[in-house]
Protein backbone atom coordinates (compact mmCIF):
# COMPACT_ATOMS: atom_id res chain seq x y z
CA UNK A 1 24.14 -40.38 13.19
CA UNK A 2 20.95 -39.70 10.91
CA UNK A 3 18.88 -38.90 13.70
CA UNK A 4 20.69 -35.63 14.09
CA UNK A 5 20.53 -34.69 10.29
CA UNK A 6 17.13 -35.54 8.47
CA UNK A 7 17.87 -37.37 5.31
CA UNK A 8 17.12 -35.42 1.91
CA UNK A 9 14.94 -37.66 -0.35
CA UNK A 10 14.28 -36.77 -4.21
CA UNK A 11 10.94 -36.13 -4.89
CA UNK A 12 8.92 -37.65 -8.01
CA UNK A 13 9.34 -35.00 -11.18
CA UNK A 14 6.15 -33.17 -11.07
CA UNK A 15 5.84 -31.33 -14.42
CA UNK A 16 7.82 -27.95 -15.09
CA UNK A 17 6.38 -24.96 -13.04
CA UNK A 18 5.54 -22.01 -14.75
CA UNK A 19 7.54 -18.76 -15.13
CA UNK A 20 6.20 -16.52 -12.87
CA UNK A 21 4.57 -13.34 -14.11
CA UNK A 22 6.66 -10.73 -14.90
CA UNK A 23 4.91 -7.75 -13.89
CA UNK A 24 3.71 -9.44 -10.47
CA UNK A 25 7.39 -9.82 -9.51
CA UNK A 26 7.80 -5.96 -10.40
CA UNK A 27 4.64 -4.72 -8.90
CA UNK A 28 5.92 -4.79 -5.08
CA UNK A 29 8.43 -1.94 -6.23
CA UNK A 30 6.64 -0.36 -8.68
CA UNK A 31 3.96 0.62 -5.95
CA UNK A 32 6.84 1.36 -3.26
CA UNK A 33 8.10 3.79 -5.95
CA UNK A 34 5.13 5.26 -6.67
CA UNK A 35 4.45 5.67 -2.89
CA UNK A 36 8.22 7.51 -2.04
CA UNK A 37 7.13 9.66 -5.00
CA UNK A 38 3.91 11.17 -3.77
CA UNK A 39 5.10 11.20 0.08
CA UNK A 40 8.73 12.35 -0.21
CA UNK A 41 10.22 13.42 -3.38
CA UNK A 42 7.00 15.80 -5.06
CA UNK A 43 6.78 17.47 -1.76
CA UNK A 44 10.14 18.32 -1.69
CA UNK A 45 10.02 19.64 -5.42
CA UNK A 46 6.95 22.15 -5.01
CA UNK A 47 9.29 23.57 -2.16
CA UNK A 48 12.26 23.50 -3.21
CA UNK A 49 10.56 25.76 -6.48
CA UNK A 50 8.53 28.03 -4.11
CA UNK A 51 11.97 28.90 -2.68
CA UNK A 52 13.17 29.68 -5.86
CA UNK A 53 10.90 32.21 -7.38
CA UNK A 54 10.85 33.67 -3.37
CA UNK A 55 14.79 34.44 -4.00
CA UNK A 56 13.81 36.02 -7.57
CA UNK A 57 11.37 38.27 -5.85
CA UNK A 58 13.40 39.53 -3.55
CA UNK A 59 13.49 43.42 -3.79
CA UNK A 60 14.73 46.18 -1.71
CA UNK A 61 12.88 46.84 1.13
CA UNK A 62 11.50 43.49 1.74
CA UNK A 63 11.61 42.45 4.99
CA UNK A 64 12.64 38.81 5.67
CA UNK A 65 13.12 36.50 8.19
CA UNK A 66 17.10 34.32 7.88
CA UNK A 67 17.61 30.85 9.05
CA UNK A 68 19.30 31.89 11.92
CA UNK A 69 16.24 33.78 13.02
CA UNK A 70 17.48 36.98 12.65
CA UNK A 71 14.39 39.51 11.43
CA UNK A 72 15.54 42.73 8.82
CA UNK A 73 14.77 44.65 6.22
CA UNK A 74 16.48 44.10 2.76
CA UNK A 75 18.70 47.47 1.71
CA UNK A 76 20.66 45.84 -0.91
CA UNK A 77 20.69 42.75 -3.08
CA UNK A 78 23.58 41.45 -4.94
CA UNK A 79 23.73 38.14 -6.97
CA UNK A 80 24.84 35.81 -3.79
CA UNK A 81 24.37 38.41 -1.15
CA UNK A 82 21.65 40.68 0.41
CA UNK A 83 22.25 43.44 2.43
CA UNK A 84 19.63 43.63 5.86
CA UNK A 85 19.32 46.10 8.31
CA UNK A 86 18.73 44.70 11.94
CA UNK A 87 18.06 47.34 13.65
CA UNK A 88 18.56 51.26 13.01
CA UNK A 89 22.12 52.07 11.19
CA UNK A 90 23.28 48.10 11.43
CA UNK A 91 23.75 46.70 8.40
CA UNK A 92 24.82 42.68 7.97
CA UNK A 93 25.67 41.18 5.00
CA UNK A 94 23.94 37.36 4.41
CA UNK A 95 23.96 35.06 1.89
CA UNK A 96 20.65 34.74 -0.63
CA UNK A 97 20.11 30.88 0.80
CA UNK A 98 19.81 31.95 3.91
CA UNK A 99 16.64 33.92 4.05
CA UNK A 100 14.34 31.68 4.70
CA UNK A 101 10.97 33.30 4.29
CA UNK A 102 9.30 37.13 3.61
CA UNK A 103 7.48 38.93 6.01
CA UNK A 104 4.15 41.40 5.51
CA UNK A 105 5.62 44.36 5.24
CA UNK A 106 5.19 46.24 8.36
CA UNK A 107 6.27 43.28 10.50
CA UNK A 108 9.35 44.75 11.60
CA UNK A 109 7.42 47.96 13.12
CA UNK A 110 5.59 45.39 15.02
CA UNK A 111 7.99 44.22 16.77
């Protein structure tokens, strides 16, 4: 029956190997860290603060554009809410985190 499982022979005692380097074992994921760093997570940060001071600028009058893709013009803010007018005498109330971006003012006439 050996000749369908190889036989497992001791080999001579070689002298002890080294420890391998510590920081070449570590380097593999230190670079992959550093790489999801600058490619995912900094990116998201620098947005994620340009939406924040865009919410604390938001003033009457603004005009903005919502997630949903609805286009209006800011008439009142509140802490969570904003007040926008859609078109002439209709008024919809939406949450701060949806408004997605500002407009140039004058947009809306535009259109």
């Amino acid at each position: 029956m050996d000749f369908f499982i190889s036989s497992a022979y001791a080999q001579a005692a070689g002298g002890a190997a080294a420890p391998p380097n510590t920081l070449l074992t570590f380097l593999p994921l230190l670079v992959l860290f550093a790489v999801f760093y600058f490619i995912l997570m900094r990116p998201q940060m620098r947005r994620a603060k340009e939406q924040r001071v865009m919410m604390a600028a938001l003033s009457k009058g603004d005009e903005v554009l919502t997630n949903g893709g609805l286009l209006g013009r800011i008439t009142d803010i509140a802490e969570q809410f904003v007040a926008l007018e859609v078109a002439p005498n209709v008024v919809i109330k939406v949450q701060k985190q949806a408004i997605s971006m500002t407009l140039p003012k004058g947009t809306l006439k535009a259109t």
